[in-house]
C-alpha atoms as a PDB file:
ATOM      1  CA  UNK A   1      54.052 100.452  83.809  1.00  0.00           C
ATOM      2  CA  UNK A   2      54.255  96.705  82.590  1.00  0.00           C
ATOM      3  CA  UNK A   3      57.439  94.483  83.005  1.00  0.00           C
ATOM      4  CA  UNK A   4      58.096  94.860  78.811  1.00  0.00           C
ATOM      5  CA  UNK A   5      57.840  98.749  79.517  1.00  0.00           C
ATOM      6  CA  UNK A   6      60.767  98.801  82.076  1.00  0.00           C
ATOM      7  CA  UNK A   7      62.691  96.173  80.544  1.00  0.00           C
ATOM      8  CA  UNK A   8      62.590  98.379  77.106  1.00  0.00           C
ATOM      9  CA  UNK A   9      63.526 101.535  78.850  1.00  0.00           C
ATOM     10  CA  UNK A  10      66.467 100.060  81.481  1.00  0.00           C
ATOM     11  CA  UNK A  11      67.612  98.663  77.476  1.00  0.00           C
ATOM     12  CA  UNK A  12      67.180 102.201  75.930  1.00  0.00           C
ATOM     13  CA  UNK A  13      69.220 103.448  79.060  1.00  0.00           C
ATOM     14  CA  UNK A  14      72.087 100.774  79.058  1.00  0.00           C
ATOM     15  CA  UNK A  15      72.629 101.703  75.297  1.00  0.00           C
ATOM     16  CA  UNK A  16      72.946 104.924  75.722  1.00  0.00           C
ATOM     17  CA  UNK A  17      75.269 104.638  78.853  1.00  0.00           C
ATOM     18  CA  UNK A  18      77.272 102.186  76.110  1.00  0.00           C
ATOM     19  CA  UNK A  19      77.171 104.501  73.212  1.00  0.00           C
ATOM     20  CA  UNK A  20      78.197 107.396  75.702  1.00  0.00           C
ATOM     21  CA  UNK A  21      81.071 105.979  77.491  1.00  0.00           C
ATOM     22  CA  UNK A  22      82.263 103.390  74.038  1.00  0.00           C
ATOM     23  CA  UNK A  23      84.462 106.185  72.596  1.00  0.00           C
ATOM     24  CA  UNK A  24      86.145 107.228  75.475  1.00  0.00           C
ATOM     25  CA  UNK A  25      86.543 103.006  76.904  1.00  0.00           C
ATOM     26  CA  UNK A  26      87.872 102.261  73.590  1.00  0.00           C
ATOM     27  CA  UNK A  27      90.575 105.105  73.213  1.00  0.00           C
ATOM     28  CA  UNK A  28      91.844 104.775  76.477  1.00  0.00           C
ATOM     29  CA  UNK A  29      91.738 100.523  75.588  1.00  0.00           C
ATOM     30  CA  UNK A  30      94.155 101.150  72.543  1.00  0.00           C
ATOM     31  CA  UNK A  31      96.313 103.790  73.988  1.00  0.00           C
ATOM     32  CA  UNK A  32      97.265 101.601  76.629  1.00  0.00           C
ATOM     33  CA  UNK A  33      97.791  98.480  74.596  1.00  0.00           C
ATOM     34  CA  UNK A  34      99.896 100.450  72.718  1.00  0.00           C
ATOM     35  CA  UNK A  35     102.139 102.096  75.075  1.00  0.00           C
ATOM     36  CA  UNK A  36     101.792  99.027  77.133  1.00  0.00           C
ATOM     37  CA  UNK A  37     103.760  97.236  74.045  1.00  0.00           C
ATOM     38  CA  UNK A  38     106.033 100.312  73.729  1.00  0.00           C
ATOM     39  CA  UNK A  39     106.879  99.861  77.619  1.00  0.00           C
ATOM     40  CA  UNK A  40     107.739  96.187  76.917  1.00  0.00           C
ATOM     41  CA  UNK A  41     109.871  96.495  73.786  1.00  0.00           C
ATOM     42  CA  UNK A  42     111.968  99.370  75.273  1.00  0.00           C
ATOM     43  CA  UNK A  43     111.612  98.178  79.049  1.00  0.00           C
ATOM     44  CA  UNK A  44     111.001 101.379  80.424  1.00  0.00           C
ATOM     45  CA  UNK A  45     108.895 100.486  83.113  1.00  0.00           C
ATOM     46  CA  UNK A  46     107.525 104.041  84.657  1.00  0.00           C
ATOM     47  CA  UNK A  47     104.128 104.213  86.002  1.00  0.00           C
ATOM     48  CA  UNK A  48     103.467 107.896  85.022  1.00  0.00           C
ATOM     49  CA  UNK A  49     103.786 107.153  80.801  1.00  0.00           C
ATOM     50  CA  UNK A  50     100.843 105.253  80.514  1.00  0.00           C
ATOM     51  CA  UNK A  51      98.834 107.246  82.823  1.00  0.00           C
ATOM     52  CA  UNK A  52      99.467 110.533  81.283  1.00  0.00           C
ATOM     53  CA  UNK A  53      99.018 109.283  78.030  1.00  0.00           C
ATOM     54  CA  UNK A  54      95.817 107.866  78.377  1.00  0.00           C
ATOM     55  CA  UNK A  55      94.510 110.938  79.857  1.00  0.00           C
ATOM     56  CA  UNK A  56      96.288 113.288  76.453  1.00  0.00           C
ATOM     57  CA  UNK A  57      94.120 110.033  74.346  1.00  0.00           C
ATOM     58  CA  UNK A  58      90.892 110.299  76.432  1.00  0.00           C
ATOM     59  CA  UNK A  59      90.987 114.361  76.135  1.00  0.00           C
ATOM     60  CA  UNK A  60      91.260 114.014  72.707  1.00  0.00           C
ATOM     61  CA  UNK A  61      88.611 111.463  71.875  1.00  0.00           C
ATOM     62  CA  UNK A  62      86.421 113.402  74.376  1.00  0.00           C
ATOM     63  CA  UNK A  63      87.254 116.969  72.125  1.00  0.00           C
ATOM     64  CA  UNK A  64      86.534 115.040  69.132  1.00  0.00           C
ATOM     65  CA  UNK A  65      83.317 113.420  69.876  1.00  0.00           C
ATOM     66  CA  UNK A  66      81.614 115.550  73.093  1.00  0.00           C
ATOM     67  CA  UNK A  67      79.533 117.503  70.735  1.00  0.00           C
ATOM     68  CA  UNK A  68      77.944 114.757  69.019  1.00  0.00           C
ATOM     69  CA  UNK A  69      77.974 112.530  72.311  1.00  0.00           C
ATOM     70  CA  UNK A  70      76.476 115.840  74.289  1.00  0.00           C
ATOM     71  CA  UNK A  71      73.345 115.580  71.758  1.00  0.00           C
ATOM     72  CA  UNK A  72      72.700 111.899  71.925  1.00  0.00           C
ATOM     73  CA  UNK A  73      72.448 112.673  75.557  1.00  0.00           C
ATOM     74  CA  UNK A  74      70.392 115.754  75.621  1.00  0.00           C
ATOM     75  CA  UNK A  75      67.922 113.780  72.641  1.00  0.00           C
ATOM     76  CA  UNK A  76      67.548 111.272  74.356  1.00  0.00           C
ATOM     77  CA  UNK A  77      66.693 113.138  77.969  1.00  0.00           C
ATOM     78  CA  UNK A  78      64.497 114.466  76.304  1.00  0.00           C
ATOM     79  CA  UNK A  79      62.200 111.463  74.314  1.00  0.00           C
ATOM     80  CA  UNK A  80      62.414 110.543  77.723  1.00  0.00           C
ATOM     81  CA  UNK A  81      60.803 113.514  79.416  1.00  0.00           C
ATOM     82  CA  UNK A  82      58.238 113.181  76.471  1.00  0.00           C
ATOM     83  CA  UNK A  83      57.267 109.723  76.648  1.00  0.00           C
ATOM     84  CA  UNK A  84      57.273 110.013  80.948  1.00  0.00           C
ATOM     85  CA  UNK A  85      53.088 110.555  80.419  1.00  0.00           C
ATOM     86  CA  UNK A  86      52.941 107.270  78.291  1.00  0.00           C
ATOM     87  CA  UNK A  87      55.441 105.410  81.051  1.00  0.00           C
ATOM     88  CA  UNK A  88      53.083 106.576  84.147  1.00  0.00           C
ATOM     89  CA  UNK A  89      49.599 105.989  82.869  1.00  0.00           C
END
């Protein structure tokens, strides 16, 4: 395996690890932001809102999208298991 070779598939790997965990970061970004902003304008300041709430957002999101995010991940295993004979020789 050449130095291009691992450097395309640690690349292939850390945009899949993005495009896997992107929904679910940017949910739980928003949902706090926004009850983060609803904490400050009615000064409720309770640790347990934001925290459930982002876990209610991040189920959703994850309901939404985990079909489509469980293929990406199970297309992607397997190029991988398919090009492994290319990688080792």
């Amino acid at each position: 395996m050449t130095p291009e070779t691992a450097l395309e598939e640690i690349s292939r790997g850390l945009q899949m690890a993005l495009t896997l965990g992107g929904p679910a970061l940017v949910a739980v970004l928003v949902v706090g932001v926004a009850v983060g902003v609803l904490q400050a304008a009615t000064q409720i300041n309770e640790p347990t809102i934001p925290f459930v709430v982002k876990v209610v957002g991040l189920v959703v999101v994850m309901a939404a999208t985990g079909h489509f995010l469980l293929g990406r991940l199970v297309a992607f295993t397997a190029d991988l298991f398919h090009r492994i004979p290319h990688l080792i020789g």
